[in-house]
Structures are given as structure tokens and as C-alpha cells.
C-alpha atoms as a PDB file:
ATOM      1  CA  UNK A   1      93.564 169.608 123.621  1.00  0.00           C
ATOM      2  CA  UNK A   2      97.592 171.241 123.309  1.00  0.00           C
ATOM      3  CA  UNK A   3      97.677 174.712 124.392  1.00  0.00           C
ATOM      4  CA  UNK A   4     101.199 175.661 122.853  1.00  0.00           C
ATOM      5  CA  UNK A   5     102.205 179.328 124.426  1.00  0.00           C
ATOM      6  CA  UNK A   6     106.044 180.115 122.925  1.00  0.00           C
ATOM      7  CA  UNK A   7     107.439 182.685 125.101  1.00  0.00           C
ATOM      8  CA  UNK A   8     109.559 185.267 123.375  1.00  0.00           C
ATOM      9  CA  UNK A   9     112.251 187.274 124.488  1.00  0.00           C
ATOM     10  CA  UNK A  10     111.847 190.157 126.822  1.00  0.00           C
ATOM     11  CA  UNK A  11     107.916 188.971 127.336  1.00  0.00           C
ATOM     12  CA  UNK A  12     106.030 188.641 130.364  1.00  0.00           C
ATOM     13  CA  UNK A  13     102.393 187.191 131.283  1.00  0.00           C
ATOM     14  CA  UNK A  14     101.130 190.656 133.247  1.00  0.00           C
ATOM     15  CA  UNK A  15     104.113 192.097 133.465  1.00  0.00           C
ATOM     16  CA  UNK A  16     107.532 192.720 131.555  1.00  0.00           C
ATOM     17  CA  UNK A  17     110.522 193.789 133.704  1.00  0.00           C
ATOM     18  CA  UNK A  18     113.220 194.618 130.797  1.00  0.00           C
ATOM     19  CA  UNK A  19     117.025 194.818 130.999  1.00  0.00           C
ATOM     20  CA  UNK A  20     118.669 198.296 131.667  1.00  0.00           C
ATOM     21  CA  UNK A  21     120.894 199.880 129.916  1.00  0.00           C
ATOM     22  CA  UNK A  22     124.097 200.876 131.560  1.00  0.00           C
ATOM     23  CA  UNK A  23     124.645 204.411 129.760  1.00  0.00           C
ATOM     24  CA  UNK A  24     120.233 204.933 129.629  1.00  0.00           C
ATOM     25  CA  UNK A  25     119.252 206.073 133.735  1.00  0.00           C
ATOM     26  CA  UNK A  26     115.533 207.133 132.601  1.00  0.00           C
ATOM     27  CA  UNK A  27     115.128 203.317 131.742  1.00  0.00           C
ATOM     28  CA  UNK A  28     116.681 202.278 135.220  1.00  0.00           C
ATOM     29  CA  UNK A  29     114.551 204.362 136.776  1.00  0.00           C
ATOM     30  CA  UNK A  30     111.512 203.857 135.505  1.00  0.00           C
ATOM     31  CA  UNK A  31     111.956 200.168 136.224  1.00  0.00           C
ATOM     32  CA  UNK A  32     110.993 201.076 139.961  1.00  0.00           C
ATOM     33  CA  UNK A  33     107.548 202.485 138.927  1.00  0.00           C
ATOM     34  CA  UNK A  34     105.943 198.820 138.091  1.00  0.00           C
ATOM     35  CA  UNK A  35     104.241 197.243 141.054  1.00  0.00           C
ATOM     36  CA  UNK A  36     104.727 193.687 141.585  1.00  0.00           C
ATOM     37  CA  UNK A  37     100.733 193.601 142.667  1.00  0.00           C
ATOM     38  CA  UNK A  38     100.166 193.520 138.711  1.00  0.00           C
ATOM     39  CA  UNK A  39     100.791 189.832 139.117  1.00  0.00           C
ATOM     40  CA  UNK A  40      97.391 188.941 140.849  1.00  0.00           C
ATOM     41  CA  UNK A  41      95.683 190.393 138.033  1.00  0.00           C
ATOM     42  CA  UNK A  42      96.472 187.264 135.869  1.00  0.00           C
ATOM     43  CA  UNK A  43      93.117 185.379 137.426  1.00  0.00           C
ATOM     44  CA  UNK A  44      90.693 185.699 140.480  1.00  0.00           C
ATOM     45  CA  UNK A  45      89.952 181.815 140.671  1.00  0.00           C
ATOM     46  CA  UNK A  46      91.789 181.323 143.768  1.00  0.00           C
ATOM     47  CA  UNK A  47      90.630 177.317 143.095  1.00  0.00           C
ATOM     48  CA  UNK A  48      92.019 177.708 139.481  1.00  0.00           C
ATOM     49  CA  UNK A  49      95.584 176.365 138.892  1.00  0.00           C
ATOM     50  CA  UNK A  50      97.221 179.625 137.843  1.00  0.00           C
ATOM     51  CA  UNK A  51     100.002 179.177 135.301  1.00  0.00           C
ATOM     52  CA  UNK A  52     102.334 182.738 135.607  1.00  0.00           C
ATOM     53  CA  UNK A  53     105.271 182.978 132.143  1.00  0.00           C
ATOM     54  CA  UNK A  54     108.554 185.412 132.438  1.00  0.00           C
ATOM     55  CA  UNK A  55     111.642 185.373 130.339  1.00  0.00           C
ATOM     56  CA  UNK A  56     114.274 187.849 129.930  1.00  0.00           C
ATOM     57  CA  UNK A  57     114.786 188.955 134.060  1.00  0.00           C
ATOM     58  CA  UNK A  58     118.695 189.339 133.528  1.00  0.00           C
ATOM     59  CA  UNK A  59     119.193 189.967 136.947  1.00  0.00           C
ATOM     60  CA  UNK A  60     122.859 191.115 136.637  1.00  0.00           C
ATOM     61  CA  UNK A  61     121.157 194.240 136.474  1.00  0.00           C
ATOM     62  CA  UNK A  62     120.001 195.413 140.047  1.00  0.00           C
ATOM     63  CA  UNK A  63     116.422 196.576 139.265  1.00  0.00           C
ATOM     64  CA  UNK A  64     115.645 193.737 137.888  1.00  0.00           C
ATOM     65  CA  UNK A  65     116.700 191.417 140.728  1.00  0.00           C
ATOM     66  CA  UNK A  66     114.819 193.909 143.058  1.00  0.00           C
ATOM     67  CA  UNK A  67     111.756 193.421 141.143  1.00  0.00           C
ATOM     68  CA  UNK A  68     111.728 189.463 141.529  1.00  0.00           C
ATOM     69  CA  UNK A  69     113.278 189.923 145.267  1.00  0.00           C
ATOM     70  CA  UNK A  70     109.531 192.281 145.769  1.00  0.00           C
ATOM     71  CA  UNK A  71     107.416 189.630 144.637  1.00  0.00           C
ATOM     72  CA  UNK A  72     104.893 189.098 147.599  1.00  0.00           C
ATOM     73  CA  UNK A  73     106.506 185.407 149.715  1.00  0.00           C
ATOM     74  CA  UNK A  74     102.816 184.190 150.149  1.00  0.00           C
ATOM     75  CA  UNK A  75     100.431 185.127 146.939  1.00  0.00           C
ATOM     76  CA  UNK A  76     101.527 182.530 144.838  1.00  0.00           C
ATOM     77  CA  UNK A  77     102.182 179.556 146.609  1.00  0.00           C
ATOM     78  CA  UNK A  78      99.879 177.473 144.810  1.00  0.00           C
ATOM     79  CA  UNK A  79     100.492 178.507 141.177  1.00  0.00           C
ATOM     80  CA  UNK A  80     103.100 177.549 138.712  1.00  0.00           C
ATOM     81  CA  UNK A  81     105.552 179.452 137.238  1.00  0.00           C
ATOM     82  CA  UNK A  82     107.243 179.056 133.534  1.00  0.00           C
ATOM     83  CA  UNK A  83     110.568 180.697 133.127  1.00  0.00           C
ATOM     84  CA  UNK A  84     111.766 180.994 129.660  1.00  0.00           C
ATOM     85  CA  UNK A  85     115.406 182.065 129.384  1.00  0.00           C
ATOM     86  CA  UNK A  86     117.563 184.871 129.980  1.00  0.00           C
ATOM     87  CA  UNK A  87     117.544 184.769 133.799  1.00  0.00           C
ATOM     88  CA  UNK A  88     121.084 185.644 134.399  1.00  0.00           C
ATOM     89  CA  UNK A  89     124.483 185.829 132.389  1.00  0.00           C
ATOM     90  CA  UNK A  90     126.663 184.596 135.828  1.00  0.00           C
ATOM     91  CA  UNK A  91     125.989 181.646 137.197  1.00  0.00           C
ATOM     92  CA  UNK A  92     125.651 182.958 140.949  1.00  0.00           C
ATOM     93  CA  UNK A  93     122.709 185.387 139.265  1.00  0.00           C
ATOM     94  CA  UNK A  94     121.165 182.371 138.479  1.00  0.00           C
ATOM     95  CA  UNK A  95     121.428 180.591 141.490  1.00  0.00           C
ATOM     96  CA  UNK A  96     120.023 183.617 143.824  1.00  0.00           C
ATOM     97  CA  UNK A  97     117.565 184.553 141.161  1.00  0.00           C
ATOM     98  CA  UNK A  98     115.784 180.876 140.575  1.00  0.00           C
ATOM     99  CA  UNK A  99     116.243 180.213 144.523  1.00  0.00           C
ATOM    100  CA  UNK A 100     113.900 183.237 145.249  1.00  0.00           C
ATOM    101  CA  UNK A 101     111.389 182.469 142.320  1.00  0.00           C
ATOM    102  CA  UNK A 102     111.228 178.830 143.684  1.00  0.00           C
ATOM    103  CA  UNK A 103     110.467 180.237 147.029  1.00  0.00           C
ATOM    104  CA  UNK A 104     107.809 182.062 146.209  1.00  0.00           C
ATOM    105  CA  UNK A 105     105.785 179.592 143.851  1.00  0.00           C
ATOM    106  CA  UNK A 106     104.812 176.137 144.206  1.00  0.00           C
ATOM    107  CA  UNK A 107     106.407 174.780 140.952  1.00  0.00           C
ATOM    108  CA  UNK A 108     108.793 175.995 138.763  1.00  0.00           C
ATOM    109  CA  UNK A 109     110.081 175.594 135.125  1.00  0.00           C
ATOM    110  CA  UNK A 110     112.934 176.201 133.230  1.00  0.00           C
ATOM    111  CA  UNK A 111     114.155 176.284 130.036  1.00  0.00           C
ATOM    112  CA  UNK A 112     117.814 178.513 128.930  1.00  0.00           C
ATOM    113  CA  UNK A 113     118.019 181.319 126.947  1.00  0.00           C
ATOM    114  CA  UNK A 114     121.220 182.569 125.118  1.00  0.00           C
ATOM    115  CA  UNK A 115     122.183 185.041 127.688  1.00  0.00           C
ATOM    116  CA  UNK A 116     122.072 182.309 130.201  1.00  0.00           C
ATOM    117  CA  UNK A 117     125.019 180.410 128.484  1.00  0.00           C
ATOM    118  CA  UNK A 118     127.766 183.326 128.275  1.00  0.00           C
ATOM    119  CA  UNK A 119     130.390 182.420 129.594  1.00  0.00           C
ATOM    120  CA  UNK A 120     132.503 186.070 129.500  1.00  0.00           C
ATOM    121  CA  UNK A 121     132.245 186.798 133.119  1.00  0.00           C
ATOM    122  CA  UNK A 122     132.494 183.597 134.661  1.00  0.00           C
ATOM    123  CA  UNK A 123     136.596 183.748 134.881  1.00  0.00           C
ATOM    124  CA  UNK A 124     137.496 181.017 132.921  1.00  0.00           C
ATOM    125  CA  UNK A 125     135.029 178.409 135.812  1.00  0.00           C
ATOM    126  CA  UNK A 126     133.693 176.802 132.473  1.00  0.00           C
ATOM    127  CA  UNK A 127     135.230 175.683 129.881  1.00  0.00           C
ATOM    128  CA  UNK A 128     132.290 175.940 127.417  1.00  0.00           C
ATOM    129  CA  UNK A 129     129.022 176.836 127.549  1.00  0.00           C
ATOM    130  CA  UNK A 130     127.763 173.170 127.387  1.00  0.00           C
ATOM    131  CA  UNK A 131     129.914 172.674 130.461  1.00  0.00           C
ATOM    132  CA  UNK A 132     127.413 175.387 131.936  1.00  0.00           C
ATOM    133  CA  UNK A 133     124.111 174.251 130.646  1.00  0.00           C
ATOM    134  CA  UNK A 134     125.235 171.388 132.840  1.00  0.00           C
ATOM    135  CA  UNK A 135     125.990 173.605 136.139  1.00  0.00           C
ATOM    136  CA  UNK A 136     122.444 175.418 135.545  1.00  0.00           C
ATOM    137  CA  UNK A 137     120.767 172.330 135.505  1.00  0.00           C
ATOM    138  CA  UNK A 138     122.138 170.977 137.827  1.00  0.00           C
ATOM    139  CA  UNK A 139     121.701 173.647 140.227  1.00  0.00           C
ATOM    140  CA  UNK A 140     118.275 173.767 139.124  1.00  0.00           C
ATOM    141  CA  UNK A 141     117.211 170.360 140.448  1.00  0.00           C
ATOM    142  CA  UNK A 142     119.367 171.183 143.336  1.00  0.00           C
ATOM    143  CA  UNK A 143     116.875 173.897 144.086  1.00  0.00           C
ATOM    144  CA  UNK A 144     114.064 171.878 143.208  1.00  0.00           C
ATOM    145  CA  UNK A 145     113.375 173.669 139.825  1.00  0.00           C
ATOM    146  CA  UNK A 146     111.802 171.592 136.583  1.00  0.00           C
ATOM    147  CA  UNK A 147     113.536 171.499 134.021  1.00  0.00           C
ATOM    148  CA  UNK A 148     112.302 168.366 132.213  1.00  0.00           C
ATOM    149  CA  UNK A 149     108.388 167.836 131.274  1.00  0.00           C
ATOM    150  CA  UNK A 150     105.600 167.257 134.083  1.00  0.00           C
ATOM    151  CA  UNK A 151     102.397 167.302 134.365  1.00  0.00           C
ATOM    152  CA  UNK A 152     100.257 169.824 136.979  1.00  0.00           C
ATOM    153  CA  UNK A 153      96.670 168.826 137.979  1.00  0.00           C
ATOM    154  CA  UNK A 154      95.963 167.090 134.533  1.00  0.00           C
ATOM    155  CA  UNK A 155      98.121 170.241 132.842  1.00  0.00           C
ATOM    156  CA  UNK A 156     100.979 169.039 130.832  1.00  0.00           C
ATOM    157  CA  UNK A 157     103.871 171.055 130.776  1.00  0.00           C
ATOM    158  CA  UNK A 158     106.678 170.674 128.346  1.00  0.00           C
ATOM    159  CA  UNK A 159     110.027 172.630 128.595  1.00  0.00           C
ATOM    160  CA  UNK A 160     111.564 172.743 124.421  1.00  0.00           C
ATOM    161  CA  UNK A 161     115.329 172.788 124.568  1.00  0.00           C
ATOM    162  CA  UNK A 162     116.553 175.042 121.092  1.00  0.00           C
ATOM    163  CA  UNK A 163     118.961 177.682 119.684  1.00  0.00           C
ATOM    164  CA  UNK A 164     118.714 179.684 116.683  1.00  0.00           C
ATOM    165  CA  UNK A 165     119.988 178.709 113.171  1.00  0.00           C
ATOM    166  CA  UNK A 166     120.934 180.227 109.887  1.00  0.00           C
ATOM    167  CA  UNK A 167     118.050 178.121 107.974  1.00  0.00           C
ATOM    168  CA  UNK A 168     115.251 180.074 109.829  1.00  0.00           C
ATOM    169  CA  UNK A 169     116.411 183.283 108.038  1.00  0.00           C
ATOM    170  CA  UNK A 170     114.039 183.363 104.942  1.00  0.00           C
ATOM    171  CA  UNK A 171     114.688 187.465 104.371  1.00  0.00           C
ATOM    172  CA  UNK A 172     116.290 189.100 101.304  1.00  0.00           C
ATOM    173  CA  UNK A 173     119.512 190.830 102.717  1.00  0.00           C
ATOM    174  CA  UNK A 174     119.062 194.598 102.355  1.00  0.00           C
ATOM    175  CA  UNK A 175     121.051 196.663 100.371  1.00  0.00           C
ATOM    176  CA  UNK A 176     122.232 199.878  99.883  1.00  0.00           C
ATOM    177  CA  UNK A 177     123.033 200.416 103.957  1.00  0.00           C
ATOM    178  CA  UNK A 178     126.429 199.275 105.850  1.00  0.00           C
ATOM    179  CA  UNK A 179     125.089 196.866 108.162  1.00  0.00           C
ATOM    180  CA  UNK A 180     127.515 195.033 110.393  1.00  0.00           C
ATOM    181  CA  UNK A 181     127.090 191.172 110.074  1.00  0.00           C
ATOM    182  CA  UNK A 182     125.480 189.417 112.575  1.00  0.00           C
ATOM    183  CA  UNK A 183     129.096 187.719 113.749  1.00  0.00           C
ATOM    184  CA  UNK A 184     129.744 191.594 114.650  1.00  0.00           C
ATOM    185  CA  UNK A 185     126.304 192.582 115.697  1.00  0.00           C
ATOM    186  CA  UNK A 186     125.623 189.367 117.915  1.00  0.00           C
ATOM    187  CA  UNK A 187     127.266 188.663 121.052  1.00  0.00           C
ATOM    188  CA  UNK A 188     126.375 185.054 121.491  1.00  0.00           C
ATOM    189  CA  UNK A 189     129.616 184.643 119.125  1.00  0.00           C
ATOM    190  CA  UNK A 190     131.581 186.287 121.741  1.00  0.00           C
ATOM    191  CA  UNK A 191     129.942 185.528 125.333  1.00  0.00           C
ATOM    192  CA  UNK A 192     129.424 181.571 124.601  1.00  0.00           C
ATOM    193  CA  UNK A 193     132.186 179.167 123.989  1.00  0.00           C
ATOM    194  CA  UNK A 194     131.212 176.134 122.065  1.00  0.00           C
ATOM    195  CA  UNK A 195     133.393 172.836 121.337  1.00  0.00           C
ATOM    196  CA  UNK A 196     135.067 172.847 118.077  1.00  0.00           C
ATOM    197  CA  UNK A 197     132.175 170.687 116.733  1.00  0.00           C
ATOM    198  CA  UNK A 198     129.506 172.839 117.308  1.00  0.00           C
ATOM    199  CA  UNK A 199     129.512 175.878 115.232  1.00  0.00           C
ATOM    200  CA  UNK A 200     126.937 179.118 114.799  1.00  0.00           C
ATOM    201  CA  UNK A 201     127.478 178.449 110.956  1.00  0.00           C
ATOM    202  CA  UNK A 202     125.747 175.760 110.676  1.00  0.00           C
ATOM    203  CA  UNK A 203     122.698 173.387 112.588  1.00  0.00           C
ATOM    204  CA  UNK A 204     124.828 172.093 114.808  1.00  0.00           C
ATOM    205  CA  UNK A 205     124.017 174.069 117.948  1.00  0.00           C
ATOM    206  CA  UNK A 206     120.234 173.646 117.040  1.00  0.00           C
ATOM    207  CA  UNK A 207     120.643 169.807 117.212  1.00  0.00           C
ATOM    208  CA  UNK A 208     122.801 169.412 119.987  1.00  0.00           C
ATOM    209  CA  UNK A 209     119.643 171.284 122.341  1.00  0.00           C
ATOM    210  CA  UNK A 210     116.820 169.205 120.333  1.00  0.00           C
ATOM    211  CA  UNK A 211     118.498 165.880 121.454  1.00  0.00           C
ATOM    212  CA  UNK A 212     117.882 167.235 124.787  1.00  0.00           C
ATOM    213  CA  UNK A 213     114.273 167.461 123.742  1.00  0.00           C
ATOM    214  CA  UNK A 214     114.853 163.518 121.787  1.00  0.00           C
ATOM    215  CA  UNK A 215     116.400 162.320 125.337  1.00  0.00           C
ATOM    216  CA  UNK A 216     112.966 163.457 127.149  1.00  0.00           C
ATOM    217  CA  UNK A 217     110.629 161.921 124.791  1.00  0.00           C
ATOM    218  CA  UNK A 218     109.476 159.064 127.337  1.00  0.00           C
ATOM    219  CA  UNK A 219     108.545 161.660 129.547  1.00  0.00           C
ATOM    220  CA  UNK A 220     106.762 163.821 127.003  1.00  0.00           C
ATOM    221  CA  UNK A 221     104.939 160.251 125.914  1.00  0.00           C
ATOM    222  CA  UNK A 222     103.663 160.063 129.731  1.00  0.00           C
ATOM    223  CA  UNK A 223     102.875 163.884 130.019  1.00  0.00           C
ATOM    224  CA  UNK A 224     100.231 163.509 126.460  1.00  0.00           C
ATOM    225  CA  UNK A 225      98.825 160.499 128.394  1.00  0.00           C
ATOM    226  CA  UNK A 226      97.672 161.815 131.254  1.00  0.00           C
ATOM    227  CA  UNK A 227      97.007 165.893 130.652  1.00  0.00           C
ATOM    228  CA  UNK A 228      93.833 167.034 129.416  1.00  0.00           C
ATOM    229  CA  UNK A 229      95.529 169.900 128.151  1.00  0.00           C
ATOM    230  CA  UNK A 230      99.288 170.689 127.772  1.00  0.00           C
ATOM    231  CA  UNK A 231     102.079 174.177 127.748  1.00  0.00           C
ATOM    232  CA  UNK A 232     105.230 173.781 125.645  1.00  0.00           C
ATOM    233  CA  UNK A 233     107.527 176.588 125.640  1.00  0.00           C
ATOM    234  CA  UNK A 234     111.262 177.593 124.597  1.00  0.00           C
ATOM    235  CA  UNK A 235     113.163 180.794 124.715  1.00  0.00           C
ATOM    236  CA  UNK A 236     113.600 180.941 120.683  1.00  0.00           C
ATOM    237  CA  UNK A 237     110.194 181.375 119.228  1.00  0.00           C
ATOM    238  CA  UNK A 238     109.707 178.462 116.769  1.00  0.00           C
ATOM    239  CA  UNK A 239     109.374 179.969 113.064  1.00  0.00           C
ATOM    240  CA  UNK A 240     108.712 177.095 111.167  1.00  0.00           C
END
């Protein structure tokens, strides 16, 4: 049996920590209120495998890096952890941020989310943001983070490489109201630098990250062999 779980943005299994604004302090502060103890209310099997999902952690803010940094060293050694996107938009973020999840689980996953790929405040270290999905995973098995499919004590677990197209978008535009378009409105057209091939106009993002997926299907094959049951997940919810 497939247990598919996608994992959308700002979502967390138990617990949500979500971005701050810079100009909103009531938001900031309430951020300190959650405990991180929430966590061991996912299951009380301690023989169970334990399978814990976050996206969404951006932890260029500083609550929200406090929040993973407060996650108890010792209650979770023996569970999994899925992380879904959206981690950090710098690169040293990342690193710090996936270096203390990985120490405080047993096994970790990762798939990118859009943030993840800006490359605005990374002074010009990357030339485009493909150049950076390479650093991140590369730092990734560095750190000893999954990135590719596995499977955990007869649990498959598949990471599912994606981006957002225009195609998916199956609304009527709405009238009568001055909306800015989504060039304006979206800052993925700003933060991430593509090569002149790849363009948000069209699928060509979207395939470039499912070839990732294509390029892992051995491993997928031997991952539905031997799990009894198996986790996908991506940072874009699939809508079709």
C-alpha cells in the first residue's frame, strides 16, 4: 500500500512555525509562545518508526531558527524527519539550519522549495539558481541529509523534485478589480535567476525538476520493491 502525504507550504505535522513579518512584531512575538514539546505528541509508540513533516522554517528570520535550534538533542533520535522546502533563502541558513535538524534526528529528507532557490542575497556567489540547487545538494549529502528516495524499516520514502507552471491554473481571471499580475505579485521572478532556456512562461522549469525525479527512477523501482508502504512528498502540492 502507497501512503502519498504532499506537504504544502507553511504546513507542519504537530506544529507550524511560520515566517515573520518584518514591519508585523505581534507575529514575531507570538512565535516564542509555541513549545517545541508539541512534537512528542505526534505518537507514544516509542517502538513505532515515527515519521515527523515541516516545510516553510525560513530561518533567515531569527524566531524561526530559534525554534528548530530548541528542539530537544535526544527525543528524536530514532525517528525520521521529511523536510519539504522553504528552509532558508541564503545558502549559509541552509547549511546551519539542516546541520542542526540532522543532529537531532536519525534520518533526514529533503526536497527544495522556491524560497530555497533565490538567489538575491547571495552577492552574485551563484550564477543561477540551478547553479544553487547544486550547492544545496551538495551540502546536503555533505551533512548526511537524503535527498534522493530510500527506504526506512520497510517504509519507502520518495522525495518529488517540481515547480509550478502556468497549465495548473484552471481559474477564470477576475474582473472588475486592479490586480497586479503575478510577474509583479511573485517574487520567484525576481529572487531566482534561471538560464535563458528556462523560462516561468512556459513548462520549462517544471521539466527541468521532473528529470530530476526521471534520473531517480532506478531508485524509486528498488524503493516499491522492498517497502510495504511508501511517503512521496514535494514542496508544490500536485493539482492534477
Amino acid at each position: 500500500m502507497a501512503i502519498s502525504i504532499p506537504v504544502s507550504p507553511k504546513s507542519f505535522y504537530q506544529l507550524t512555525p511560520k515566517p515573520c513579518s518584518r514591519n508585523t512584531s505581534a507575529r514575531c512575538s507570538r512565535q516564542k509562545n509555541i513549545p517545541v514539546t508539541r512534537l512528542s505528541k505526534c505518537l507514544n509508540e516509542v517502538d513505532s518508526l515515527r515519521v515527523f513533516v515541516v516545510s516553510d522554517l525560513h530561518t533567515d528570520y531569527s524566531d524561526n531558527m530559534e525554534w528548530v535550534r530548541r528542539i530537544s538533542p535526544d527525543r528524536y533520535q530514532n525517528d525520521v524527519l521529511i523536510v519539504a522546502g522553504d528552509i532558508a533563502e541564503t545558502y549559509s541558513n541552509f547549511m546551519l539550519t539542516m546541520s542542526e535538524l540532522k543532529s537531532k534526528f536519525s534520518i533526514v529528507f529533503f526536497v527544495p522549495g522556491n524560497h530555497d532557490l533565490w538567489c538575491r542575497r547571495e552577492a552574485g556567489k551563484y550564477m543561477s539558481s540551478v547553479e544553487k540547487l547544486t550547492a544545496l545538494l551538495d551540502a546536503c549529502r555533505e551533512i548526511g541529509v537524503e535527498t534522493g528516495p530510500r527506504t526506512v524499516d520497510n517504509l519507502g520514502i520518495i522525495p518529488l523534485y517540481s515547480w509550478y507552471h502556468k497549465s495548473f491554473d484552471k481559474e477564470k481571471d477576475i474582473t472588475g478589480f486592479r490586480i497586479p499580475s503575478l510577474e509583479m505579485a511573485c517574487k520567484d521572478f525576481h529572487a531566482c535567476e534561471w538560464p535563458s532556456h528556462m523560462l516561468n512562461d512556459d513548462m520549462s522549469l517544471a521539466r527541468y525538476f521532473d528529470k530530476i525525479n526521471e534520473q531517480n527512477q532506478s531508485m524509486i523501482d528498488d524503493v516499491q520493491m522492498k517497502s510495504s508502504q511508501i511517503i512521496t512528498f514535494s514542496h508544490f502540492v500536485p493539482r492534477q
